[in-house]
Protein backbone atom coordinates (compact mmCIF):
# COMPACT_ATOMS: atom_id res chain seq x y z
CA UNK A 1 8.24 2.15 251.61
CA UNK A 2 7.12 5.52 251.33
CA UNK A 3 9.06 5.99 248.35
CA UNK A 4 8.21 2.94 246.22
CA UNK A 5 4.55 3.59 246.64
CA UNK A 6 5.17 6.97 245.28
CA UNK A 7 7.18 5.21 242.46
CA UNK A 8 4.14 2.88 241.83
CA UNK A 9 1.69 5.89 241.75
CA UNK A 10 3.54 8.31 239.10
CA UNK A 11 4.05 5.09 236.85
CA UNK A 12 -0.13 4.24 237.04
CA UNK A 13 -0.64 8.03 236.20
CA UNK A 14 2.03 7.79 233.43
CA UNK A 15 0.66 5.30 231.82
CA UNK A 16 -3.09 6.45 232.17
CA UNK A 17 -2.22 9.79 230.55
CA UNK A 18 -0.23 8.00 227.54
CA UNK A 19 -3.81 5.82 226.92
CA UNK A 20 -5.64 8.70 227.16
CA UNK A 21 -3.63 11.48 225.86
CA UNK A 22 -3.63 12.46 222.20
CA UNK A 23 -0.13 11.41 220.41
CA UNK A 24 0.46 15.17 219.10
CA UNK A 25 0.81 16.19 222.59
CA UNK A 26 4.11 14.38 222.61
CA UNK A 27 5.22 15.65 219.12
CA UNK A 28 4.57 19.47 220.17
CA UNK A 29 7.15 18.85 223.01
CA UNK A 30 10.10 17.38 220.62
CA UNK A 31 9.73 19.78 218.47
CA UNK A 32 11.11 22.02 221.11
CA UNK A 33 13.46 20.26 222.60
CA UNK A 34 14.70 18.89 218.96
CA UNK A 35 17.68 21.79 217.97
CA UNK A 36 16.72 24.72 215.77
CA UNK A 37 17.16 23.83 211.76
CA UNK A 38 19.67 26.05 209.56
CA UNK A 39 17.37 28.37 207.59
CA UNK A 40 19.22 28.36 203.89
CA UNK A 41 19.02 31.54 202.03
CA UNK A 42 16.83 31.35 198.91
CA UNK A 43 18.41 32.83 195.76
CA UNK A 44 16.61 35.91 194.42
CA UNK A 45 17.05 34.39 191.27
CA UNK A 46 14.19 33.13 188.95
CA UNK A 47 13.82 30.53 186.28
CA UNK A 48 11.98 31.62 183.59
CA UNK A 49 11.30 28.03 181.34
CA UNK A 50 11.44 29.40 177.62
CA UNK A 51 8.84 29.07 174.77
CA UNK A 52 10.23 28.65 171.45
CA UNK A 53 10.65 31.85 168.81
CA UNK A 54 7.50 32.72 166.74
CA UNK A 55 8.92 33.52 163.43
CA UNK A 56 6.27 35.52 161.64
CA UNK A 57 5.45 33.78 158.38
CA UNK A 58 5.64 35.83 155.01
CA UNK A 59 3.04 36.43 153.69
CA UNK A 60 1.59 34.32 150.76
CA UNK A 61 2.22 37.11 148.21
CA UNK A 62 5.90 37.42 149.60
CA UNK A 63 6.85 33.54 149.14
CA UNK A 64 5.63 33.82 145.51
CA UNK A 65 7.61 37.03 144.79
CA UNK A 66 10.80 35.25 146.74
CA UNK A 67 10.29 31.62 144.46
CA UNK A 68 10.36 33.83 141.43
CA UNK A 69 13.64 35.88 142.46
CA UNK A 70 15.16 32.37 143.42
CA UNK A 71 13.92 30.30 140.38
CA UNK A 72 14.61 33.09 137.89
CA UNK A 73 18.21 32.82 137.19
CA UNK A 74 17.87 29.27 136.19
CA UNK A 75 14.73 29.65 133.94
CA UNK A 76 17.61 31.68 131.33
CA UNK A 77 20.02 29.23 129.17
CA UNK A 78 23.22 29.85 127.32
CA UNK A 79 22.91 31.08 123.82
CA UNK A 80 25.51 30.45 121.36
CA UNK A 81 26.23 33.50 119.19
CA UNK A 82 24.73 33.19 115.64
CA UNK A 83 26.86 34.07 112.95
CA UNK A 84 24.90 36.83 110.37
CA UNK A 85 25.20 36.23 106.81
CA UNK A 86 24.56 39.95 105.31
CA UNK A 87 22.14 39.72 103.10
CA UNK A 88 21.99 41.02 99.83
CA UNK A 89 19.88 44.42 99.42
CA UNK A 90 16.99 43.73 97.38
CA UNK A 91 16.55 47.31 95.62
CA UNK A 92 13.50 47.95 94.27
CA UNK A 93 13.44 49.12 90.52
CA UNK A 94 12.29 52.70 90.77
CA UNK A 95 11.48 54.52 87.85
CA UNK A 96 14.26 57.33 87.41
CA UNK A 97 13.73 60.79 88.12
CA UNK A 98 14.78 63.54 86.29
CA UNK A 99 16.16 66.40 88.22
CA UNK A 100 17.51 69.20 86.59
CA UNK A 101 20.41 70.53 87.44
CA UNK A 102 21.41 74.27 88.35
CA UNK A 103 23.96 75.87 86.51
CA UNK A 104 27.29 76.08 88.78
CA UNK A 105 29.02 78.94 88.61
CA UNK A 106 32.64 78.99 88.72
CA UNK A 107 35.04 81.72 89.81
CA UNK A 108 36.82 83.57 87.37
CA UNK A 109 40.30 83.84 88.39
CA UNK A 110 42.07 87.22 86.95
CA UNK A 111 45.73 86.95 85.85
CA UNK A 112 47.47 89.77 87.47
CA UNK A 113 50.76 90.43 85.81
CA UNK A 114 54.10 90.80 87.66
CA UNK A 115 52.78 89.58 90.93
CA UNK A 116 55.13 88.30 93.20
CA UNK A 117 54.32 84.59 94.99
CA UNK A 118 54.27 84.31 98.45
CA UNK A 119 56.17 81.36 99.25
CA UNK A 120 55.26 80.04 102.93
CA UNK A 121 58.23 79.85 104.77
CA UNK A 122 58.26 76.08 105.22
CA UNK A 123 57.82 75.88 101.97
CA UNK A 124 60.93 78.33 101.44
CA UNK A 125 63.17 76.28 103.90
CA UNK A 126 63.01 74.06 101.34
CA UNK A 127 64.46 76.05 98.42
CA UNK A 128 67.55 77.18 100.96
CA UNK A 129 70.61 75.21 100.03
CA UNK A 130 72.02 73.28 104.05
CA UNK A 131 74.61 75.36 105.00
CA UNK A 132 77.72 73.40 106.21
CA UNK A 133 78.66 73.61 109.87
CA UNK A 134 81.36 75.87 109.25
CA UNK A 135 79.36 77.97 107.62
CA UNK A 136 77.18 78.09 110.93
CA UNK A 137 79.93 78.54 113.16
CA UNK A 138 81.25 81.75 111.45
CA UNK A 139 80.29 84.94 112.91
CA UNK A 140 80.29 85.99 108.96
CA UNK A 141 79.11 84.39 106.20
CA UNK A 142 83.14 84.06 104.38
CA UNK A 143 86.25 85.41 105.29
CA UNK A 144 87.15 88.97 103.72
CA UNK A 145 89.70 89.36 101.07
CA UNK A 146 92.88 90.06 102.27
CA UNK A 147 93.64 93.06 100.14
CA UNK A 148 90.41 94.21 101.88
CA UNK A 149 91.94 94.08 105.27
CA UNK A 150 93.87 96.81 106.77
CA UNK A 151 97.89 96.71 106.44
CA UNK A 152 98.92 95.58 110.12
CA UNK A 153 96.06 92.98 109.93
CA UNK A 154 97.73 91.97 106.36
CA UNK A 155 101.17 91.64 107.76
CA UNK A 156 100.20 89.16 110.78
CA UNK A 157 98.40 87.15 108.22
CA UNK A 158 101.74 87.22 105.40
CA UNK A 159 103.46 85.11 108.43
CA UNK A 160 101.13 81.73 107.64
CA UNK A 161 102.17 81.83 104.01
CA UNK A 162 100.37 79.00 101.75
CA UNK A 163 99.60 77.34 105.48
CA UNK A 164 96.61 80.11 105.47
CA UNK A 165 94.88 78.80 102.13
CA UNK A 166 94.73 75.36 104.01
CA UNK A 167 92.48 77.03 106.90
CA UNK A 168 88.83 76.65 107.26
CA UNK A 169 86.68 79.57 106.53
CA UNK A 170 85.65 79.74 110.39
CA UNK A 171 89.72 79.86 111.29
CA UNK A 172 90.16 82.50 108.92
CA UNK A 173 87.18 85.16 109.86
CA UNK A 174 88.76 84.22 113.65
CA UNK A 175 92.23 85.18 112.58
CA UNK A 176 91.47 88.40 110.28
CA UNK A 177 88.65 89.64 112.93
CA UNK A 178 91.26 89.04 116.35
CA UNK A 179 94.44 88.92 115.61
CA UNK A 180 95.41 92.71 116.02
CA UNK A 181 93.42 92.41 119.54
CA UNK A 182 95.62 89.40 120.46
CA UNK A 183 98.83 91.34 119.60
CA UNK A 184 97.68 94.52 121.71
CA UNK A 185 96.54 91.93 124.84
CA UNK A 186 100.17 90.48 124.50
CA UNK A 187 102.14 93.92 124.35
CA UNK A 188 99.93 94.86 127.84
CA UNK A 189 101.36 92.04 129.75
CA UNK A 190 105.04 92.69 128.41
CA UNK A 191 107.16 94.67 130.54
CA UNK A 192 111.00 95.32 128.85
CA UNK A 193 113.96 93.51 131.14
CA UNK A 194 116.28 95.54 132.73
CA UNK A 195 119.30 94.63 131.04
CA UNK A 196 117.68 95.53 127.57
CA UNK A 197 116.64 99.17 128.86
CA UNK A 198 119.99 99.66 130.06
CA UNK A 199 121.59 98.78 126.81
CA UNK A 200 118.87 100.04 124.71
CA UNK A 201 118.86 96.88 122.91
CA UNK A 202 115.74 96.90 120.15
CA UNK A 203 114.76 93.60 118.43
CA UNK A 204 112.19 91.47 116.66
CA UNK A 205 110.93 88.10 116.97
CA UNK A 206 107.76 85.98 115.96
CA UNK A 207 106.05 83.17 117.61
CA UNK A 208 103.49 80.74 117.58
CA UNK A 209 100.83 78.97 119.31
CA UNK A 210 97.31 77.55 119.01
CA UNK A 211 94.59 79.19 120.87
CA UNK A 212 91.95 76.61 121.69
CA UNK A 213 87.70 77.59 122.17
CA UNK A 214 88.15 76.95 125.86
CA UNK A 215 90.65 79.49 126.28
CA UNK A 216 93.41 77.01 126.15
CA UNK A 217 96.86 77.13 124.48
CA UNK A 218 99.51 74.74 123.28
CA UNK A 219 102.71 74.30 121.29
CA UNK A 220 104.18 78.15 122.68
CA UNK A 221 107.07 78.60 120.95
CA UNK A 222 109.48 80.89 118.70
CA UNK A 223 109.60 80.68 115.03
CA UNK A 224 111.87 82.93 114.52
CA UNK A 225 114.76 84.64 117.38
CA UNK A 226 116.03 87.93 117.81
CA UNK A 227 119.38 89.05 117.78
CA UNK A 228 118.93 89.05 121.78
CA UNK A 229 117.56 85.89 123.91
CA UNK A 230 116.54 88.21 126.57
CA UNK A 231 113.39 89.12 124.61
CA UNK A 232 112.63 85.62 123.44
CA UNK A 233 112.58 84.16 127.20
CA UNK A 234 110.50 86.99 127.82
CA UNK A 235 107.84 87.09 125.65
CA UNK A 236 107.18 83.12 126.21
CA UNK A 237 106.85 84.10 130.20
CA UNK A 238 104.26 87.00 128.79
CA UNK A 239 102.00 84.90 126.43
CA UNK A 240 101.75 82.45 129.72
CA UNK A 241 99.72 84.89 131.67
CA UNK A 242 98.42 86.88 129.10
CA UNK A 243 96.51 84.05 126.92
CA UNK A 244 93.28 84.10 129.61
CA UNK A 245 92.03 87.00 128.26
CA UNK A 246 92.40 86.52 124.73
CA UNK A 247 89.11 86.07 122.67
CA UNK A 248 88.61 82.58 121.96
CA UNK A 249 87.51 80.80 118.85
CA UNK A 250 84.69 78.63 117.81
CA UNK A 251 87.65 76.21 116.47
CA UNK A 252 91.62 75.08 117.52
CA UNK A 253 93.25 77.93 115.50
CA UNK A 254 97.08 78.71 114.85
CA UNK A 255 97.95 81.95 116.10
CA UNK A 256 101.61 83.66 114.68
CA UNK A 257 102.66 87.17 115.52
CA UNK A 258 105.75 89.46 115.34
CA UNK A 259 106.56 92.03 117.93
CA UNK A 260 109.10 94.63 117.83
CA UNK A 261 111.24 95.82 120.74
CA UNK A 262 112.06 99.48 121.28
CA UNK A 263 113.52 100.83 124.27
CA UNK A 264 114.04 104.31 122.62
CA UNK A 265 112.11 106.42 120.30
């Protein structure tokens, strides 16, 4: 019994205190019993709202200089070339003056006698005949005479015959200036065989070749034999090596020669 009059008591209290008590009482004690709220973290950053750009406005005096600059190219038009007619000088009739004129003095020109011109020497190039080629080749104007020539230098030549008349002028001054040299270049290389020192044999023979301006030869041969071979087989083997150093001509010339063979004197 005890206990359910205790029970009736609290209840009578309870419900005196909720008429009489204010209502935030009761909030105040939710709000701590009610579980703690998550605190969000707050961004550190800001909105700013934007304004629009002030563009600063030209002056007045600015715009009208700009509309010109703008407007200008179109104020100028296209303008078709105009042909001009010359016209015809008007010339004034002016009454004509009378200048005198000064005496002009010429130069008196002296005749000098026996005065030699001076002739310029293009203008003397002019008055020289062209040489031929030939002419330019040769290391002398013509060939000599042959009774000019020396008697050896005669005798080589007195092989050709009428064939030498035939020769050009730069062939001849080649043959009359070289041939001895030739002969003596020839007679260096040529060494006597033994058989014709042992029997003293002594000959003569002539050959022939041409001698070419690179130093070249063709067409060796004998024109005319000895009484021996031995000497005509060797002098062919000597003109082989010997024909390097001969002098060499500005043209293909024929070259004849005689040598004599004497083992004893």
């Amino acid at each position: 019994m005890k206990s359910i009059i205790l029970a009736f008591i609290l209840s009578i209290i309870i419900h005196i205190l909720l008429i009489f008590l204010p209502l935030d009482f009761f909030k105040k004690d939710e709000k701590k019993i009610e579980p703690p709220k998550k605190v969000e973290k707050q961004s550190t950053v800001k909105y700013v709202k934007l304004q629009p750009k002030i563009v600063p406005q030209p002056k007045k005096e600015e715009k009208v200089v700009k509309q010109e600059e703008i407007q200008r190219p179109q104020q100028f038009k296209k303008v078709e070339p105009k042909k001009i007619v010359p016209q015809k000088k008007t010339t004034k009739s002016e009454p004509s003056k009378t200048i005198p004129k000064e005496p002009i003095s010429k130069p008196i020109i002296k005749a000098i006698p026996n005065k030699e011109v001076v002739i310029k020497p293009q203008e003397k190039r002019k008055t020289i005949e062209n040489r031929s080629l030939e002419n330019f080749l040769l290391s002398e104007p013509v060939p000599v005479n042959k009774k000019m020539l020396d008697k050896i230098t005669q005798s080589y030549i007195d092989l050709y015959g009428k064939e030498y008349e035939n020769f050009t002028n730069v062939q001849k001054v080649f043959i009359q200036n070289h041939i001895r040299t030739i002969v003596e270049i020839t007679r260096s290389y040529f060494s006597f065989p033994d058989l014709a020192i042992k029997m003293n044999l002594n000959d003569y023979n002539e050959i022939e070749f041409v001698l070419y301006p690179n130093g070249d030869i063709s067409g060796l041969k004998i024109i005319k034999n000895g009484e021996y071979s031995v000497y005509d087989k060797a002098i062919i083997e000597t003109v082989q090596y010997a024909y390097k150093d001969y002098p060499r001509p500005k043209e293909p010339t024929q070259i004849r020669m005689f040598i004599n063979y004497i083992t004893h004197h």
